[in-house]
Protein backbone atom coordinates (compact mmCIF):
# COMPACT_ATOMS: atom_id res chain seq x y z
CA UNK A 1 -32.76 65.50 0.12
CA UNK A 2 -30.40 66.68 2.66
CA UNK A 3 -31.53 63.68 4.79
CA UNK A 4 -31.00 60.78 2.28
CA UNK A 5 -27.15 62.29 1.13
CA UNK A 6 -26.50 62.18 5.08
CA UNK A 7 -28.02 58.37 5.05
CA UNK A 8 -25.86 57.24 2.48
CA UNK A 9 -22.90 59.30 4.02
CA UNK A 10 -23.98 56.97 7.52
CA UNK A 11 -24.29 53.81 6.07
CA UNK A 12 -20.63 53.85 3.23
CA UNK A 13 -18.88 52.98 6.87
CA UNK A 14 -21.78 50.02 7.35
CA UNK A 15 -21.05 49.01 3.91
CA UNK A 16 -17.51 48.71 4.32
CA UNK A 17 -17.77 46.89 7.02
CA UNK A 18 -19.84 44.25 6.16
CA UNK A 19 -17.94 43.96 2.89
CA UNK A 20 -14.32 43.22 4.67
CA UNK A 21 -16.53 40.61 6.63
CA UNK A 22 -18.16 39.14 3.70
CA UNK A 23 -14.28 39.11 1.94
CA UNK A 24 -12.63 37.29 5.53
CA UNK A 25 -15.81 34.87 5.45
CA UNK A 26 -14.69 33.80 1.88
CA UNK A 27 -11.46 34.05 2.37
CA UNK A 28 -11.54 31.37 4.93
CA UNK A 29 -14.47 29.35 3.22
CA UNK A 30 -11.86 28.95 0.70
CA UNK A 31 -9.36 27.56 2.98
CA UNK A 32 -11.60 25.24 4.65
CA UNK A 33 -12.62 24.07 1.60
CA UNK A 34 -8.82 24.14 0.18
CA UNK A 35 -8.33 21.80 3.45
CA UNK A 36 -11.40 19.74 2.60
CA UNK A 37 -10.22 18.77 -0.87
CA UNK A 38 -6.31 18.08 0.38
CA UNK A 39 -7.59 15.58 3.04
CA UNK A 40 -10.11 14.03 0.47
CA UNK A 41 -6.96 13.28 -1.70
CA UNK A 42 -5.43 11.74 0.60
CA UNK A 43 -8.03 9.70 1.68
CA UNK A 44 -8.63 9.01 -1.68
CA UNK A 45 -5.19 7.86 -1.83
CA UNK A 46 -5.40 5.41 0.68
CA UNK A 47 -8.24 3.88 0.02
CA UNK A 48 -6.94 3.21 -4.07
CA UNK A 49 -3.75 1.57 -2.01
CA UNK A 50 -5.59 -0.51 0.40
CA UNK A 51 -7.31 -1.88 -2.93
CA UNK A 52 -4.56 -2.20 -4.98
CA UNK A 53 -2.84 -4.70 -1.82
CA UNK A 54 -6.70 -6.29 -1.55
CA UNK A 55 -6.10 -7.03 -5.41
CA UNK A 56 -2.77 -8.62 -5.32
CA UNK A 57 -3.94 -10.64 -1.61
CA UNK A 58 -6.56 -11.82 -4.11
CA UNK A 59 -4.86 -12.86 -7.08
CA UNK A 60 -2.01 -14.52 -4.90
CA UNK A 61 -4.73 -16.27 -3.05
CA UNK A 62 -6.14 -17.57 -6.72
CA UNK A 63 -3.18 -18.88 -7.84
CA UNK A 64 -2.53 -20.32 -4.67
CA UNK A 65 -5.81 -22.30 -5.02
CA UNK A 66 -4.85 -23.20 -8.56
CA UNK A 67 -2.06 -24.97 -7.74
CA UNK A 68 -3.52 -26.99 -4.99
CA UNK A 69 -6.34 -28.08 -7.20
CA UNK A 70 -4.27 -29.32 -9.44
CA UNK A 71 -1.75 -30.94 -7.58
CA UNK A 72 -5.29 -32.55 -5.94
CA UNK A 73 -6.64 -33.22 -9.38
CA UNK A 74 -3.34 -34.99 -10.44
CA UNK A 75 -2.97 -37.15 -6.80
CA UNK A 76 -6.88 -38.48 -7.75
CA UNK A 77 -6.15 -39.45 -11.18
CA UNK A 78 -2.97 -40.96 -10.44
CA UNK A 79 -5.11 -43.16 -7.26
CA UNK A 80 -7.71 -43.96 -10.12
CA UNK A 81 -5.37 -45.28 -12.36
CA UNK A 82 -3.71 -47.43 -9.79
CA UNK A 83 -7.00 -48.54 -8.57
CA UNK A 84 -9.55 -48.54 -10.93
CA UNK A 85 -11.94 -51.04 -9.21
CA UNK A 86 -11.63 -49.35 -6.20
CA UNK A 87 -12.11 -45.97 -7.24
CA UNK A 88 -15.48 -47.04 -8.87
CA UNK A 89 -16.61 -49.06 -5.64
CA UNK A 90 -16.35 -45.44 -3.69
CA UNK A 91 -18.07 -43.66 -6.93
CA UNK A 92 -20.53 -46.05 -6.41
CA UNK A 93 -21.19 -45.91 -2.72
CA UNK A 94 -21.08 -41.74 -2.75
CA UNK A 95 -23.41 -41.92 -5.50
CA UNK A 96 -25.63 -43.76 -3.12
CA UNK A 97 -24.76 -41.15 -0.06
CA UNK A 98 -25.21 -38.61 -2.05
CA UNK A 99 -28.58 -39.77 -3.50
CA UNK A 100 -30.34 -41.10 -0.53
CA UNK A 101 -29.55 -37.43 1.31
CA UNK A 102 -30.73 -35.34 -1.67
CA UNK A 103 -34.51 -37.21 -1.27
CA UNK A 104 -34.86 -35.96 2.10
């Protein structure tokens, strides 16, 4: 019995050890991971503001678009009621244009 008391005598100093190792090891798991999550956060960050400016480039871009087509819209009605006979001759001959390439 004398033998096992003197085992676990030998191996409390083992223990020790490896339990201050296993305590650094998760000690600086915990920072990594700390570190981990603070640059995910930012990168999060970014990427919400690069989307946010991607919106606003969009919806600029749309409204931008609007006007033009309308101001187009407007200038072709305006032609058309200046010359109606006109604007049906070159109805008439795109409708043929148009036709002749869509049987091909």
């Amino acid at each position: 019995m004398s033998t096992v008391g003197n085992d676990r005598d030998t191996l409390q100093p083992d223990r020790e050890a490896v339990g201050g190792t296993t305590e650094r090891l998760a000690g600086r798991a915990h920072e990594a991971i700390d570190r981990a999550a603070a640059t995910a956060s930012q990168a999060e960050q970014r990427v919400r503001e690069t989307a946010a400016r991607a919106a606003e480039t969009a919806r600029r871009s749309e409204q931008q678009l609007e006007e033009r087509m309308s101001e187009s819209v407007e200038r072709l009605r305006s032609y058309v009621e200046r010359n109606p006979m006109a604007s049906a001759g070159i109805a008439f001959v795109a409708g043929v244009v148009l036709s002749s390439l869509l049987r091909r």
